[in-house]
Protein backbone atom coordinates (compact mmCIF):
# COMPACT_ATOMS: atom_id res chain seq x y z
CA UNK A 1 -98.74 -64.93 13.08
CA UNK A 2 -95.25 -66.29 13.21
CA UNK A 3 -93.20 -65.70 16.71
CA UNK A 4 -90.02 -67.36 15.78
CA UNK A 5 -87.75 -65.46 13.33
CA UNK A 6 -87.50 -66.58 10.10
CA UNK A 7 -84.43 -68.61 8.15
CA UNK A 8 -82.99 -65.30 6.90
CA UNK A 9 -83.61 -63.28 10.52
CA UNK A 10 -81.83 -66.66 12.04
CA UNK A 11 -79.16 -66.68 9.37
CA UNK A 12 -78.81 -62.64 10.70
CA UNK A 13 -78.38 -63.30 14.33
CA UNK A 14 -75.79 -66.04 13.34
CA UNK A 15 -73.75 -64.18 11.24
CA UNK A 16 -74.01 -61.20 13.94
CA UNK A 17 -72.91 -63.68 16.96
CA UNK A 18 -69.90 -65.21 14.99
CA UNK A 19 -68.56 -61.08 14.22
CA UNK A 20 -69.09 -60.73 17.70
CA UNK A 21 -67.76 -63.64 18.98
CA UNK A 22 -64.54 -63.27 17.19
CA UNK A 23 -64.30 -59.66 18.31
CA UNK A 24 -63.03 -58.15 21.70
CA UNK A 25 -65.96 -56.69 23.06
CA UNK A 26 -64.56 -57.34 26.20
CA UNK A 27 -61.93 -55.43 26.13
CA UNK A 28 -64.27 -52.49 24.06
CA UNK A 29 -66.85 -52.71 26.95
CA UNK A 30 -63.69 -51.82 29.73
CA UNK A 31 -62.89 -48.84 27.12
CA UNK A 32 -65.85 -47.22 26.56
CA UNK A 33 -66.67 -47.53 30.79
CA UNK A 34 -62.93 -45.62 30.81
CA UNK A 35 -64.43 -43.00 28.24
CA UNK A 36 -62.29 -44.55 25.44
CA UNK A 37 -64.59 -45.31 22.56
CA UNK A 38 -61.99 -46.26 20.39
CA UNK A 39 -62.32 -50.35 20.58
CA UNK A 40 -66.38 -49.75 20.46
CA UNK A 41 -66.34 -47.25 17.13
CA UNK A 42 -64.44 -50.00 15.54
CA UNK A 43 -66.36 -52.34 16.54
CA UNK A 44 -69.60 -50.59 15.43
CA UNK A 45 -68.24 -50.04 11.54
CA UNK A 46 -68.46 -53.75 11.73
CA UNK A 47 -71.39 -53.75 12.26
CA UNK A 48 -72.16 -51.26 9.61
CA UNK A 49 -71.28 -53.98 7.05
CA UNK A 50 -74.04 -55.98 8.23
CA UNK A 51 -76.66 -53.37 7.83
CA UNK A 52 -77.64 -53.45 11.22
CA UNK A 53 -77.90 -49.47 11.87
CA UNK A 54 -79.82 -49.36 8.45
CA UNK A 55 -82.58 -51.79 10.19
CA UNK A 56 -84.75 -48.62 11.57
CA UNK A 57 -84.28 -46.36 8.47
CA UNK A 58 -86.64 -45.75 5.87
CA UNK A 59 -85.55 -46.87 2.17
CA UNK A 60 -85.87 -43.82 0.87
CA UNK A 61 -83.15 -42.26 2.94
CA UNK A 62 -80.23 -45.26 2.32
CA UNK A 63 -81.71 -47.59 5.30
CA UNK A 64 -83.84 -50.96 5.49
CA UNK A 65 -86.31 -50.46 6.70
CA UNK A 66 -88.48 -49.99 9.49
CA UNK A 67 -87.79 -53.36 10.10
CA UNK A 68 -88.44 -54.21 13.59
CA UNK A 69 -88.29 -58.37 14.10
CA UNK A 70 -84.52 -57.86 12.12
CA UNK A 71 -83.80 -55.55 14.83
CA UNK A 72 -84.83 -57.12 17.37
CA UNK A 73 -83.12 -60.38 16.77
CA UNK A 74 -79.91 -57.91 16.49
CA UNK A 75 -80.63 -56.48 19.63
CA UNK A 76 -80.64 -59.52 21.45
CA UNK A 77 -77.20 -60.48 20.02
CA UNK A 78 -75.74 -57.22 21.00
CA UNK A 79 -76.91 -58.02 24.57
CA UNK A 80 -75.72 -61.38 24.40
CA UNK A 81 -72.43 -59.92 23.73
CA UNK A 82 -72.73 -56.51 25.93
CA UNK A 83 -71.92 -54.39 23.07
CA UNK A 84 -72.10 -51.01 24.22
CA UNK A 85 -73.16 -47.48 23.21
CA UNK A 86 -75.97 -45.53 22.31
CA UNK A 87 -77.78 -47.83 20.20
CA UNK A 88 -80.90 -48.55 21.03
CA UNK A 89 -81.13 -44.57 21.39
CA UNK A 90 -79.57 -44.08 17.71
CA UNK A 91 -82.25 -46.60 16.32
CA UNK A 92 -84.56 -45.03 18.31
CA UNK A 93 -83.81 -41.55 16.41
CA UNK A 94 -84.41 -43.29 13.09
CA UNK A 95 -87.63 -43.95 13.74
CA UNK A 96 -88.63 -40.91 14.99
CA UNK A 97 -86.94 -38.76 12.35
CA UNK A 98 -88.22 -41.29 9.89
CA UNK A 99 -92.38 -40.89 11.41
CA UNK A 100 -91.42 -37.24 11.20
CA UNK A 101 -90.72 -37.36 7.63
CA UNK A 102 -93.94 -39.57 6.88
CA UNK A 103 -95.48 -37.28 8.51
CA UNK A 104 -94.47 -34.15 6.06
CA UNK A 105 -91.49 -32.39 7.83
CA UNK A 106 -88.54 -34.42 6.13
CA UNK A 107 -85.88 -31.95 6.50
CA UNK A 108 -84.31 -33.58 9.69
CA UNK A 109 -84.52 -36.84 8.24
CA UNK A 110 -82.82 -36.02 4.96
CA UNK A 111 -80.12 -34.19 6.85
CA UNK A 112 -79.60 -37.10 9.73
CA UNK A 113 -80.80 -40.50 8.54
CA UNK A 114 -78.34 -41.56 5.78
CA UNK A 115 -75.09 -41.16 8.14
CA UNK A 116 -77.16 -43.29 10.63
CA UNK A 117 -78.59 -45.59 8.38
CA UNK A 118 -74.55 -45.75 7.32
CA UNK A 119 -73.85 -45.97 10.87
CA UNK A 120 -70.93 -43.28 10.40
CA UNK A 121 -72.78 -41.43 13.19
CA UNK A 122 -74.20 -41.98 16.58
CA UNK A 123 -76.76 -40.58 17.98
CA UNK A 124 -78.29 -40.39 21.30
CA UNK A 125 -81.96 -39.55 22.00
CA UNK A 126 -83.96 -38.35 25.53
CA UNK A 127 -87.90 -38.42 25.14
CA UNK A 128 -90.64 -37.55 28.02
CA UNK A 129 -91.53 -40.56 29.54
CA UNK A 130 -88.25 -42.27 28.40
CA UNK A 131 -85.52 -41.04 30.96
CA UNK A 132 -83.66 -38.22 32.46
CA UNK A 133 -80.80 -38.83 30.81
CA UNK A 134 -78.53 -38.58 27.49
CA UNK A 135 -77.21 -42.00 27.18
CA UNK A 136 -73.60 -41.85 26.28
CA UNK A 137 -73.63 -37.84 24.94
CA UNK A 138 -69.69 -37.83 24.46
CA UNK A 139 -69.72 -40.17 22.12
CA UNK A 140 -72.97 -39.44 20.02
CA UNK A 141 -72.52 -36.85 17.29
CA UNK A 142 -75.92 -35.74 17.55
CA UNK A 143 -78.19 -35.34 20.96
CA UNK A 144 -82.05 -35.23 20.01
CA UNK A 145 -84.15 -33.97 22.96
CA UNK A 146 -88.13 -33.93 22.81
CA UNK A 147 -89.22 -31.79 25.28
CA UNK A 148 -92.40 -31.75 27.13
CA UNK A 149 -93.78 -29.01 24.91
CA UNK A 150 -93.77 -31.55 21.64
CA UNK A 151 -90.00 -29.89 20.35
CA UNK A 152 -87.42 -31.35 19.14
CA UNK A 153 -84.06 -29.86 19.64
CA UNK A 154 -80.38 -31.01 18.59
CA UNK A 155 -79.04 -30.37 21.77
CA UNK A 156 -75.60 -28.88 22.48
CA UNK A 157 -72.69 -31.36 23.92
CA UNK A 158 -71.81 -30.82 27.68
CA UNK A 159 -71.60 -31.93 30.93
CA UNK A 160 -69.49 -34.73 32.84
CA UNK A 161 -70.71 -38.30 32.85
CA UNK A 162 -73.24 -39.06 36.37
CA UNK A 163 -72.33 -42.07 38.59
CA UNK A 164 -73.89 -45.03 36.57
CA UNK A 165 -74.42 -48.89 38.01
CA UNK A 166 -73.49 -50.31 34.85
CA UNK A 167 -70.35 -48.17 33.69
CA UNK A 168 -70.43 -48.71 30.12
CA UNK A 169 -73.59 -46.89 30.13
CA UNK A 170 -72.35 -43.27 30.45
CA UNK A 171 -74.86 -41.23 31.38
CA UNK A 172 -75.51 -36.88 31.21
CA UNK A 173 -77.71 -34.87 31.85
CA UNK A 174 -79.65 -32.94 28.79
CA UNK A 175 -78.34 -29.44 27.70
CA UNK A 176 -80.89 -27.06 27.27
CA UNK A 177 -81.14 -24.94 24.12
CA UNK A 178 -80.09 -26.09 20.89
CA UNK A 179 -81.32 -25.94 17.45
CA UNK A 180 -85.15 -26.61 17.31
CA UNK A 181 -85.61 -28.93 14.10
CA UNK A 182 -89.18 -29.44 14.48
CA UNK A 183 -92.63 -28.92 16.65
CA UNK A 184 -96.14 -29.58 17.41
CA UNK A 185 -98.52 -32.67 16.73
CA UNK A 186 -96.03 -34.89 14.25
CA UNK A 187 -93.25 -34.47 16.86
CA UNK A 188 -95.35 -36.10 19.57
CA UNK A 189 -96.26 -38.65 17.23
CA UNK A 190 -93.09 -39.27 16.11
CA UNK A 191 -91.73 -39.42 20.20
CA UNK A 192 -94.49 -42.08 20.57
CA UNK A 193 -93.48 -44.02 17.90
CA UNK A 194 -89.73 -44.21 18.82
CA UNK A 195 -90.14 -44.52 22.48
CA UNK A 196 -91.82 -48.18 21.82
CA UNK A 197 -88.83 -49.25 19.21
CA UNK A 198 -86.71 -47.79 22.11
CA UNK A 199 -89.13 -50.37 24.88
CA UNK A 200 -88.78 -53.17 22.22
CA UNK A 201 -85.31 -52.92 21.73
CA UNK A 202 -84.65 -52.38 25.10
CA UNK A 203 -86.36 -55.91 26.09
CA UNK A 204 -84.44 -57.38 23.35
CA UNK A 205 -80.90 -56.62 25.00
CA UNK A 206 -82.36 -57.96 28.25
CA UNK A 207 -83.10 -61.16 25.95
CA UNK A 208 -79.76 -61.59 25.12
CA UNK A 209 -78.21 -60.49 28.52
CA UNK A 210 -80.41 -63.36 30.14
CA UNK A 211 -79.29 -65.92 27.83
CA UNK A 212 -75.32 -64.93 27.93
CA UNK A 213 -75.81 -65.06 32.38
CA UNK A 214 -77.95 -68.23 32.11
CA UNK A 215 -74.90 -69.87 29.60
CA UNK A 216 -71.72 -68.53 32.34
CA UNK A 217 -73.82 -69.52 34.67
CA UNK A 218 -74.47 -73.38 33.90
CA UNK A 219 -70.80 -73.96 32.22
CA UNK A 220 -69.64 -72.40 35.99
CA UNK A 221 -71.35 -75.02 38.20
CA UNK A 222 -70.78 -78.04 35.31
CA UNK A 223 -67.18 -77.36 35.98
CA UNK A 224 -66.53 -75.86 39.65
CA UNK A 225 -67.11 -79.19 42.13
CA UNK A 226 -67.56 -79.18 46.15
CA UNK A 227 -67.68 -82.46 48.02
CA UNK A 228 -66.19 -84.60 45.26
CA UNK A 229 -68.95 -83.58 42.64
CA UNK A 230 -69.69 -80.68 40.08
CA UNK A 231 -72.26 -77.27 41.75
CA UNK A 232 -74.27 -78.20 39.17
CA UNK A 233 -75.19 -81.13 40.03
CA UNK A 234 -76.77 -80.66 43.44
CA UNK A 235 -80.62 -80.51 43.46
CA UNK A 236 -81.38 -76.70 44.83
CA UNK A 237 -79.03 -75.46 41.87
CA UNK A 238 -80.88 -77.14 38.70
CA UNK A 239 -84.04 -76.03 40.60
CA UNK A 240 -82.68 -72.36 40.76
CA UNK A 241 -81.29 -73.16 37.25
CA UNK A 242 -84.75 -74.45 35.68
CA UNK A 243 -86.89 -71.24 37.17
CA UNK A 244 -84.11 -69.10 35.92
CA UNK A 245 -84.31 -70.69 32.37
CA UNK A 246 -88.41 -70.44 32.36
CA UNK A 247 -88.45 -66.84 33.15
CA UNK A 248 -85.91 -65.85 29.92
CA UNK A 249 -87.96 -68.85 27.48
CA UNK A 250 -91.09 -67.27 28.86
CA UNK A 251 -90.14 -63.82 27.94
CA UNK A 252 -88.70 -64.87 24.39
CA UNK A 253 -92.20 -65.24 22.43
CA UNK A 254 -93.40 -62.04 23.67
CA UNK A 255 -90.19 -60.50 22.59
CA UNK A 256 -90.83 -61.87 19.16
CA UNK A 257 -94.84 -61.26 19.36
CA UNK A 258 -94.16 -57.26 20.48
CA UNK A 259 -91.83 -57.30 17.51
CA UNK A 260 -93.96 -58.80 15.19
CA UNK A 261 -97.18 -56.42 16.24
CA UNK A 262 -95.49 -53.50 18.07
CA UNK A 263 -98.09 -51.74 19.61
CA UNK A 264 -98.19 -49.93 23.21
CA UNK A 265 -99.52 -52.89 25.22
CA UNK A 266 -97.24 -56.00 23.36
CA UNK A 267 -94.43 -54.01 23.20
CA UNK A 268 -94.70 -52.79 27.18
CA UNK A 269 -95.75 -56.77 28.18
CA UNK A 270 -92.53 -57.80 26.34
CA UNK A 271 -90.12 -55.41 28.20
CA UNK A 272 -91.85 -56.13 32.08
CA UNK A 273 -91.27 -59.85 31.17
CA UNK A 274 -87.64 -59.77 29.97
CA UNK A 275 -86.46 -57.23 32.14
CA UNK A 276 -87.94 -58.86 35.45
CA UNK A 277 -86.41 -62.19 33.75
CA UNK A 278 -83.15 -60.43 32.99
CA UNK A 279 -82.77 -59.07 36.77
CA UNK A 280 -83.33 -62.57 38.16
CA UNK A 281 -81.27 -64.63 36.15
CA UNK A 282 -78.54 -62.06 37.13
CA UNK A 283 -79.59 -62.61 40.49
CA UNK A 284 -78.92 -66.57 39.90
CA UNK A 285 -75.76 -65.87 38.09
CA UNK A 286 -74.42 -64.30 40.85
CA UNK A 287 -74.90 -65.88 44.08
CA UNK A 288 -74.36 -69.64 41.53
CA UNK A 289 -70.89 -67.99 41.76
CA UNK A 290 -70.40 -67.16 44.96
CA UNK A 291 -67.55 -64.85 45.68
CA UNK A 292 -65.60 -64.35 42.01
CA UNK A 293 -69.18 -63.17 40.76
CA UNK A 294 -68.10 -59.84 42.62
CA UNK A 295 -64.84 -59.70 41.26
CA UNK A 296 -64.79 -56.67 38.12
CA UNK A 297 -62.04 -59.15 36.76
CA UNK A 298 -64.33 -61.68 35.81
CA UNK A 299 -66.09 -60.67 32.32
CA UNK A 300 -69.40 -62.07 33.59
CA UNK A 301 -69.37 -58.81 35.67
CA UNK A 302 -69.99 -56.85 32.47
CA UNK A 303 -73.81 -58.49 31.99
CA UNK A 304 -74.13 -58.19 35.99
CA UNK A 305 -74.03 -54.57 35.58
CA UNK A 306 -76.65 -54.16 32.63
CA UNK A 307 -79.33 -56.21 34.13
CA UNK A 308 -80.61 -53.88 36.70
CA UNK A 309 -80.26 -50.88 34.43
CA UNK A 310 -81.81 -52.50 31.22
CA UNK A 311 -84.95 -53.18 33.12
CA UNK A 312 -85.54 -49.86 34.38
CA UNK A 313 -84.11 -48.33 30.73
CA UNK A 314 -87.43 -47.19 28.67
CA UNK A 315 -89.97 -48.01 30.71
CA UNK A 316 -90.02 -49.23 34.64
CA UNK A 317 -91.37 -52.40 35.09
CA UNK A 318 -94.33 -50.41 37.22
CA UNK A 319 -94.74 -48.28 33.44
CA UNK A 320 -95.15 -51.28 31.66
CA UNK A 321 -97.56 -52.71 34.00
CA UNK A 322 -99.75 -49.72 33.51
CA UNK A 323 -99.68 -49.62 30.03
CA UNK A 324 -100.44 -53.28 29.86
CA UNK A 325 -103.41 -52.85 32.30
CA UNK A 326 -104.58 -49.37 32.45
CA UNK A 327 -106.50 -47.81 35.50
């Protein structure tokens, strides 16, 4: 069992960083907090080009896939490079509508998965067990809602955006009512299947938002000096540093290992490590530096936001603990 990604997954995440990298998610991240999703749709036909939306598709309807190391290792680049938007919940709605359709009620899938597989469409996604709340509903062209009751509605738009640590994640409530597209045993199958791509994803964006606070964080103290020598430097911060960096290179293989094998347990241990080692290393970031780290201003504020939310997104680190080691 291999827990690295391969030459072509690695070739992937580098051709994903350098379209990132010369884009200005930034600036898109400040637009879609303001409700302008603009900057981020163009952004995400981008990343159409790649594939990347295709990743959790079936073949048969125009997608990839299920693929779920490749998305992973794009996951972690988008949280490197605080992409936002609804996609962990849109690839999260391929795979369900895709288990729905393996599991003989294919209608939703052949009217829903080639525009997402396109990635000409959002979607957004709220399962029990999963969340309250419709992550960014304005901007998704379709709203899936399982309910408790094993349905599956395409729920109605609505509502005003709730108060939200990290901005760029815009969340609403659930309308009620909708269409009902499907119900009974496959949909609570299919809810299981695509909450844990929604856990593994979800650990894979706190991957990358580790590694982006971790790299702001050293290049800060290399270069800001106090008492004639560079933060960085000074014994207590390369020991904060190294336990920072062991945390996110601990949680790395079991990213890769949940990916590789995604059931229940791997994919739950994966999330508790990299969102406790996502929260901490923004914890380091920002008392490492000190007073601008609470200035919105500074673009390292944009991963400060996610980290708290991204651990507690699909699955609490108390829910992953109990799935990892049941009562």
């Amino acid at each position: 069992m291999h827990f690295l990604p391969s030459d072509e997954e690695s070739a992937f995440a580098r051709s994903l960083d350098a379209l990132l990298s010369a884009a200005a998610v930034p600036d898109a991240v400040r637009a879609w907090s303001r409700g302008d999703h603009g900057p981020g749709r163009a952004l995400f036909a981008k990343l159409a080009d790649t594939g990347m939306f295709a990743l959790a598709v079936p073949e048969r309807y125009e997608g990839l896939g299920p693929l779920p190391v490749a998305a992973a290792v794009a996951f972690t680049e988008l949280g490197r490079h605080a992409v936002p938007g609804p996609l962990v919940e849109g690839a999260a709605a391929s795979v369900l509508l895709g288990a729905l359709a393996a599991a003989g009620v294919d209608g939703p899938a052949k009217r829903f998965l080639p525009e997402l597989a396109a990635g000409t469409a959002l979607a957004t996604l709220t399962l029990p067990g999963g969340g309250p709340y419709a992550l960014d509903a304005d901007a998704a062209a379709w709203r899936f809602t399982v309910t408790a009751r094993d349905e599956l509605y395409l729920s109605p738009a609505g509502g005003a955006p709730l108060a939200s640590t990290d901005p760029a994640r815009r969340l609403f409530w659930p309308e009620p009512g909708g269409e009902l597209l499907a119900a009974g045993a496959p949909v609570a199958a299919a809810a299981a299947e695509a909450g844990r791509w929604a856990r593994l994803l979800t650990a894979a964006q706190c991957l990358g938002v580790g590694e982006a606070l971790l790299a702001r964080t050293v290049a800060y103290v290399r270069e800001r000096r106090q008492f004639g020598a560079p933060v960085g430097s000074f014994q207590a911060v390369k020991h904060r540093l190294a336990d920072t960096l062991l945390g996110v290179e601990f949680a790395r293989p079991l990213v890769w290992a949940a990916a590789v094998s995604p059931g229940a347990a791997e994919v739950a241990a994966a999330k508790l490590s990299a969102g406790e080692a996502v929260y901490r290393t923004a914890r380091t970031a920002l008392q490492l530096h000190g007073a601008i780290g609470y200035t919105d201003e500074l673009d390292l504020s944009l991963w400060l936001r996610k980290a708290r939310p991204l651990r507690d997104a699909w699955g609490t680190p108390s829910a992953c603990r109990a799935t990892v080691l049941p009562a």
